[in-house]
C-alpha atoms as a PDB file:
ATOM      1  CA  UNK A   1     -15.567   7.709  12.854  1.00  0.00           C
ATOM      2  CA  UNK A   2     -17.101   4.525  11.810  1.00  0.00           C
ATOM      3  CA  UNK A   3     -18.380   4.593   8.174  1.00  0.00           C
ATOM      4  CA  UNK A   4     -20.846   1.641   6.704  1.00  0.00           C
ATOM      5  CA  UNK A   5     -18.993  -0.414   3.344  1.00  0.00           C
ATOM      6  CA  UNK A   6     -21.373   1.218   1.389  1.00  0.00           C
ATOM      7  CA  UNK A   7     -19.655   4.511   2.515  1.00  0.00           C
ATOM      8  CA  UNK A   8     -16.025   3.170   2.601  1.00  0.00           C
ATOM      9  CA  UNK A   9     -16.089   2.440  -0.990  1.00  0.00           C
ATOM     10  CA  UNK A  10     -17.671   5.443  -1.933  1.00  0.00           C
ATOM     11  CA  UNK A  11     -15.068   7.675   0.016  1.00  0.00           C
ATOM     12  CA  UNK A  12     -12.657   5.055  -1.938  1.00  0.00           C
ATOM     13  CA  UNK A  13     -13.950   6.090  -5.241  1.00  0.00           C
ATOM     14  CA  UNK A  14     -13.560   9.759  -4.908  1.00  0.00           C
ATOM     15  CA  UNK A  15      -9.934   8.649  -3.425  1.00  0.00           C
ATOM     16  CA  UNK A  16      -9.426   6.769  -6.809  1.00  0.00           C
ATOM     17  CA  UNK A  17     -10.821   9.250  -9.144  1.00  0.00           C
ATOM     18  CA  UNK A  18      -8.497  12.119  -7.554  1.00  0.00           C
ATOM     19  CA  UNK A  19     -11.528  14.031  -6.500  1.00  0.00           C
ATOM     20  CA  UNK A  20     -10.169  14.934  -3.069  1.00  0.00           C
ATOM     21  CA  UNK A  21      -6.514  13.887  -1.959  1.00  0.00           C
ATOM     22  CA  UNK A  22      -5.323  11.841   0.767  1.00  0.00           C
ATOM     23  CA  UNK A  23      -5.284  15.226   3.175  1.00  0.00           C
ATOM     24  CA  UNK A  24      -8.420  16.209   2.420  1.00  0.00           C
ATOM     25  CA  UNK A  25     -10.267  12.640   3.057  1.00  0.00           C
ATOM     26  CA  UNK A  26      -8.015  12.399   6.344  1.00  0.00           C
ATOM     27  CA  UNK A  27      -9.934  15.556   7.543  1.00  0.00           C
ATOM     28  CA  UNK A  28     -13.326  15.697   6.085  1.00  0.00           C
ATOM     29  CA  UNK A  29     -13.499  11.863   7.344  1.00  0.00           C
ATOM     30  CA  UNK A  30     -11.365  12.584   9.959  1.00  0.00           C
ATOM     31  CA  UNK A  31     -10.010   8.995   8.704  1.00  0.00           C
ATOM     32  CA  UNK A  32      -5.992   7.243   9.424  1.00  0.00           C
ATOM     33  CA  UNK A  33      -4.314   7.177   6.101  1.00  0.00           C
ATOM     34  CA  UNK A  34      -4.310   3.163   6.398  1.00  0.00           C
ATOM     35  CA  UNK A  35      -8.509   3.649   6.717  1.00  0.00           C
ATOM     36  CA  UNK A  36      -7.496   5.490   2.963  1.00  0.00           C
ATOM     37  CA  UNK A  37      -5.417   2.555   1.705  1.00  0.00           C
ATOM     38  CA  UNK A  38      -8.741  -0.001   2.978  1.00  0.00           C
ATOM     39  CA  UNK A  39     -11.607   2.233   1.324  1.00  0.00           C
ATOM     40  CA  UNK A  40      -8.799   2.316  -1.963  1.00  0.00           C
ATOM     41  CA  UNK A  41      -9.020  -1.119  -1.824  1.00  0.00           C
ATOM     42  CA  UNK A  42     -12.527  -1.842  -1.028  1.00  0.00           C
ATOM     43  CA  UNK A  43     -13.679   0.333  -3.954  1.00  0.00           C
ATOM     44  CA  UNK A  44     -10.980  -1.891  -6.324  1.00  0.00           C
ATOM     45  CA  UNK A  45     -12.583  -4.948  -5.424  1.00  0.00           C
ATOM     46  CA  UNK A  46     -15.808  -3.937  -5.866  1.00  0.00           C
ATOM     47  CA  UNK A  47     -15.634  -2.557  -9.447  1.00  0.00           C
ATOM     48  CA  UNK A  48     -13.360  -5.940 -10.296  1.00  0.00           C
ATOM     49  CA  UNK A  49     -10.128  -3.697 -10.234  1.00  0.00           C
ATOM     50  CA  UNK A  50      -6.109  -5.195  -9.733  1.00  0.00           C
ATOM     51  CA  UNK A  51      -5.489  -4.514  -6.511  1.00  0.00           C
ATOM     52  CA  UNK A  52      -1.426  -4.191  -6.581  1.00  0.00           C
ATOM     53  CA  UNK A  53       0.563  -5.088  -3.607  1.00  0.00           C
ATOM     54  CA  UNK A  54       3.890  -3.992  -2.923  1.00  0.00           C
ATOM     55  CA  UNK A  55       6.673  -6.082  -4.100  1.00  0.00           C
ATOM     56  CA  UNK A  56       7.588  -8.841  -1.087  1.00  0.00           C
ATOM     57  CA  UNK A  57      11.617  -8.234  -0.034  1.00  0.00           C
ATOM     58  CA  UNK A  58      13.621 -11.473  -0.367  1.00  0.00           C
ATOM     59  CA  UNK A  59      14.986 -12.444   2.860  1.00  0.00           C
ATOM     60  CA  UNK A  60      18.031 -13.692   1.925  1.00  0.00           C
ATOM     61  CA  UNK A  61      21.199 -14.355   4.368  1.00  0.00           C
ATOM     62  CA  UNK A  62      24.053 -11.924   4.096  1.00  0.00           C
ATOM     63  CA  UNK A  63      27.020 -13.158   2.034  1.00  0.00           C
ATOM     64  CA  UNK A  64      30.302 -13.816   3.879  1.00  0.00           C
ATOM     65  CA  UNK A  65      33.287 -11.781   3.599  1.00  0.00           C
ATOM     66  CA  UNK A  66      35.739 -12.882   1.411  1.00  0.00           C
ATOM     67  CA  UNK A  67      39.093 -14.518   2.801  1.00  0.00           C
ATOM     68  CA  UNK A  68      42.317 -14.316   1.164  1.00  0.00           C
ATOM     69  CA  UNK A  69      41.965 -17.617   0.420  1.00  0.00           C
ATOM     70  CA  UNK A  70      39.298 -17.020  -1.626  1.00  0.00           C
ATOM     71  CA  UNK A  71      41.002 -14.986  -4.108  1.00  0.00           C
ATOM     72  CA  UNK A  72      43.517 -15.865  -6.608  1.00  0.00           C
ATOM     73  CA  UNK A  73      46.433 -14.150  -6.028  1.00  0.00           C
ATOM     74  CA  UNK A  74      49.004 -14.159  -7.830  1.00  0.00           C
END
């Protein structure tokens, strides 16, 4: 179902103030649980709240294997 903004960040609010969980909001809006993360979010902005975002992951390339030759042996 299509709700207004006005209605997104009020379902947000009672998301954010734990008055119903993410299972109840999925079936009394009959809403996807990423619709929950955008109301969460909408509400955030509008009261001037930190929105965090998940840490990014460093790509980073995969280390070689060390070679013998690489180690000191003695």
């Amino acid at each position: 179902m299509k709700y207004s903004k006005e209605e997104q960040i009020a379902i947000g609010a009672r998301l954010y103030n734990h008055e119903i969980t993410h299972r109840e909001a999925i079936i009394e809006y009959e809403i996807s649980s990423s619709s929950i993360d955008n109301y969460i979010r909408a509400y955030k902005r509008s009261k001037g709240i930190p929105i965090n975002s998940p840490p990014s992951v460093k790509q980073s390339s995969p280390k070689p294997p060390k070679r013998s030759s690489d180690m000191d042996i003695e």
